[in-house]
Protein backbone atom coordinates (compact mmCIF):
# COMPACT_ATOMS: atom_id res chain seq x y z
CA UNK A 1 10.94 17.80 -37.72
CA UNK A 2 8.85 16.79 -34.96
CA UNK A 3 9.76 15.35 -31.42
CA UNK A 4 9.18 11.74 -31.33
CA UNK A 5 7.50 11.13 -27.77
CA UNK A 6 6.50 7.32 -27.25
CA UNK A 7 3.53 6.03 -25.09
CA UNK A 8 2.99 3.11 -23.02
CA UNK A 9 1.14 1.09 -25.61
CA UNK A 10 4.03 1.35 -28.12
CA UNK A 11 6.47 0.40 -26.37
CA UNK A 12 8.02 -3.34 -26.36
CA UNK A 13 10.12 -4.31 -23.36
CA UNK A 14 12.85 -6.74 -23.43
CA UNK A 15 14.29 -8.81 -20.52
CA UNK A 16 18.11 -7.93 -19.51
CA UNK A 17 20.26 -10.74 -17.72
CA UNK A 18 23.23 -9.00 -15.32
CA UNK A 19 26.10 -11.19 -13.37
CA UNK A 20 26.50 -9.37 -10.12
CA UNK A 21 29.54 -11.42 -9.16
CA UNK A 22 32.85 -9.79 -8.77
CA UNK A 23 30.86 -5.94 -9.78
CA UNK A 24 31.10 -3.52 -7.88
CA UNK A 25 27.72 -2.10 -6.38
CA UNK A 26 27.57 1.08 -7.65
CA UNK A 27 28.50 0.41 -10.83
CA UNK A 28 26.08 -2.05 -11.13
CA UNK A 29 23.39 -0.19 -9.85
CA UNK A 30 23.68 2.53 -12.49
CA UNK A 31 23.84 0.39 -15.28
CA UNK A 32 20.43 -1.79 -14.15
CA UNK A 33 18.24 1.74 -13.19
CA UNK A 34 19.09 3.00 -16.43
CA UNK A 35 18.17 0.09 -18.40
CA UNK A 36 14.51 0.06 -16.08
CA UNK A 37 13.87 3.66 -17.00
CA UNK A 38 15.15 2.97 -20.57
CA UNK A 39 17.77 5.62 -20.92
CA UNK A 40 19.55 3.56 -23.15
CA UNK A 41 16.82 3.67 -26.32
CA UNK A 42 16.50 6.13 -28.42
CA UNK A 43 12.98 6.24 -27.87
CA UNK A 44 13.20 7.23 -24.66
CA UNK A 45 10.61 9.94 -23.03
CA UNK A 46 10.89 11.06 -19.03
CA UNK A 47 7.14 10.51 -17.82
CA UNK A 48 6.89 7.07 -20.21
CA UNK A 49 8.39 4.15 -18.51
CA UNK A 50 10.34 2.93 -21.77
CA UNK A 51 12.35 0.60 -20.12
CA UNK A 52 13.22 -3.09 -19.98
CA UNK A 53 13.13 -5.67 -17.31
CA UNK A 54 16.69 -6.44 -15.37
CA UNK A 55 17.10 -10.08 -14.23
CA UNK A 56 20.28 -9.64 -11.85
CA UNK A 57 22.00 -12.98 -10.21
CA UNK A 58 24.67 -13.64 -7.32
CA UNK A 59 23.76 -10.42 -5.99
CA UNK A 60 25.53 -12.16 -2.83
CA UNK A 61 28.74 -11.71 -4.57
CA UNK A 62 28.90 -8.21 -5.15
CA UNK A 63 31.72 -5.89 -4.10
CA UNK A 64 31.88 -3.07 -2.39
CA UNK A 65 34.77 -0.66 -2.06
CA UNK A 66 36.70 0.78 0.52
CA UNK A 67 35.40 0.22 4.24
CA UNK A 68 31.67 0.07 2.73
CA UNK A 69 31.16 -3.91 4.10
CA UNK A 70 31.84 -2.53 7.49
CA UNK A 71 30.87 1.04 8.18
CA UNK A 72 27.59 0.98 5.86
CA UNK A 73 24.46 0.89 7.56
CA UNK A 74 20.65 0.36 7.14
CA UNK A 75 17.95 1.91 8.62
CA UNK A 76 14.45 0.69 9.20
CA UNK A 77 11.89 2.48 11.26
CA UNK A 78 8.43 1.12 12.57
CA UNK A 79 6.40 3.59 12.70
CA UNK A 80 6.60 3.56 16.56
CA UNK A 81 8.67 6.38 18.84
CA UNK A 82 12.09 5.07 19.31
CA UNK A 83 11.45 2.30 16.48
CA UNK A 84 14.48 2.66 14.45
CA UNK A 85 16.58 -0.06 14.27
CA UNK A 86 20.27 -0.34 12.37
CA UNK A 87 21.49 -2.84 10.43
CA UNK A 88 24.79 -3.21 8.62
CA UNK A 89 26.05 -4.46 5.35
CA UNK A 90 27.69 -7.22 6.29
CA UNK A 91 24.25 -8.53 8.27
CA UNK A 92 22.16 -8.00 5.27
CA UNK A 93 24.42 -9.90 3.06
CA UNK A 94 24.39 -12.33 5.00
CA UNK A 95 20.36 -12.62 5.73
CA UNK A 96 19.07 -10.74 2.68
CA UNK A 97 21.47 -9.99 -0.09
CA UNK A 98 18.80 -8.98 -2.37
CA UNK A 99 17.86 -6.01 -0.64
CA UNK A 100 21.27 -4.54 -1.33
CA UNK A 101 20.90 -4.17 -4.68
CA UNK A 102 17.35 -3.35 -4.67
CA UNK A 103 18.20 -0.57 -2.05
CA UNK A 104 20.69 0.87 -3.83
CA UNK A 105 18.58 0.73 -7.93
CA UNK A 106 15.81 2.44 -5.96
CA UNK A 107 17.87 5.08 -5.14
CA UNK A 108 18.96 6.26 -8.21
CA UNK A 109 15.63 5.87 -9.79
CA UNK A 110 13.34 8.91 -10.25
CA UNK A 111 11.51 10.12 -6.83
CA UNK A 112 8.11 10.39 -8.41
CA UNK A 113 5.47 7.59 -9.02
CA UNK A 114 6.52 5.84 -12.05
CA UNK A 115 9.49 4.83 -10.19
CA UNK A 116 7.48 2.67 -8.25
CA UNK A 117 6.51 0.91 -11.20
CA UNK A 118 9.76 0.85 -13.22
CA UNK A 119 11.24 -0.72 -9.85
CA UNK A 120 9.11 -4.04 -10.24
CA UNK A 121 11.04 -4.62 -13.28
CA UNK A 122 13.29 -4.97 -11.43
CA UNK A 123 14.40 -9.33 -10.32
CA UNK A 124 17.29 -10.15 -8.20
CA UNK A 125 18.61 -13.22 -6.67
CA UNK A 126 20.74 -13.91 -4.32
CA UNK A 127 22.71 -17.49 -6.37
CA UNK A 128 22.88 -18.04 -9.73
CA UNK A 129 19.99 -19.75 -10.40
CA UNK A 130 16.74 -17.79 -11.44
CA UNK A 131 12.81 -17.99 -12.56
CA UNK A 132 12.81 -16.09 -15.56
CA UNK A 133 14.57 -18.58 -17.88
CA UNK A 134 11.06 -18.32 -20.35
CA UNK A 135 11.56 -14.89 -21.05
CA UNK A 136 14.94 -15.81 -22.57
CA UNK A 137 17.08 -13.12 -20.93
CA UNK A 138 20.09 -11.54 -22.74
CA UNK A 139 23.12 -11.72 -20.95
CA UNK A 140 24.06 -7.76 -20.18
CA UNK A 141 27.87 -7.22 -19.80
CA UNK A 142 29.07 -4.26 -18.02
């Protein structure tokens, strides 16, 4: 019996469609990375990105555990000395509640270079509404 290891022509990606509202982040951010790197196929191979596209909505809504809304933090640095500058959760949920979700998918994707490319499978938006109704999403419960 030979290992079946599948290449980036063969492979057929379908489009995912996750409810962020009333998940909790974590949780949420597991299930989405590992349907971008495509852990959840059998035909999935490390250094192929096998995965499917994650279409994730009222990522505004998501909840966080324990003092996490006030004690997390953000940092962003400009390249400058002394050009770091802090954030916290509840700011960024407030002015970009995207980036929470995006921040925390990216970090439990694969440091390496296809990670860059499975993360712009990834779509999230802060309300419900969203621009990938043509791909005809399937609704992903968790």
């Amino acid at each position: 019996m030979k290992t079946f290891l599948a290449k980036k022509e063969t492979v057929q990606p379908k489009w995912h469609l996750i409810d962020a509202e009333g998940q909790v982040l974590g949780r949420l951010a597991v299930k989405a990375a590992n349907l971008i790197r495509g852990r959840h196929k059998a035909s999935y191979t490390a250094h192929v990105d096998t995965g499917d596209f994650v279409v994730i909505i009222n990522a505004e809504k998501v909840v966080l555990t324990g003092k996490k809304e006030e004690q997390n933090e953000y940092m962003f640095f400009s390249g400058f000395v002394g050009g770091e500058s802090y954030r916290s959760l509840k700011v960024m949920r407030q002015k970009h509640p995207e980036f929470i979700i995006e921040h925390a998918v990216k970090g439990m994707l694969p440091k390496n270079r296809l990670a860059a490319t499975m993360l712009t499978k990834l779509r999230v938006f802060a309300g419900p509404q969203h621009t990938h109704e043509a791909q005809n999403p399937v609704k992903y419960s968790i």
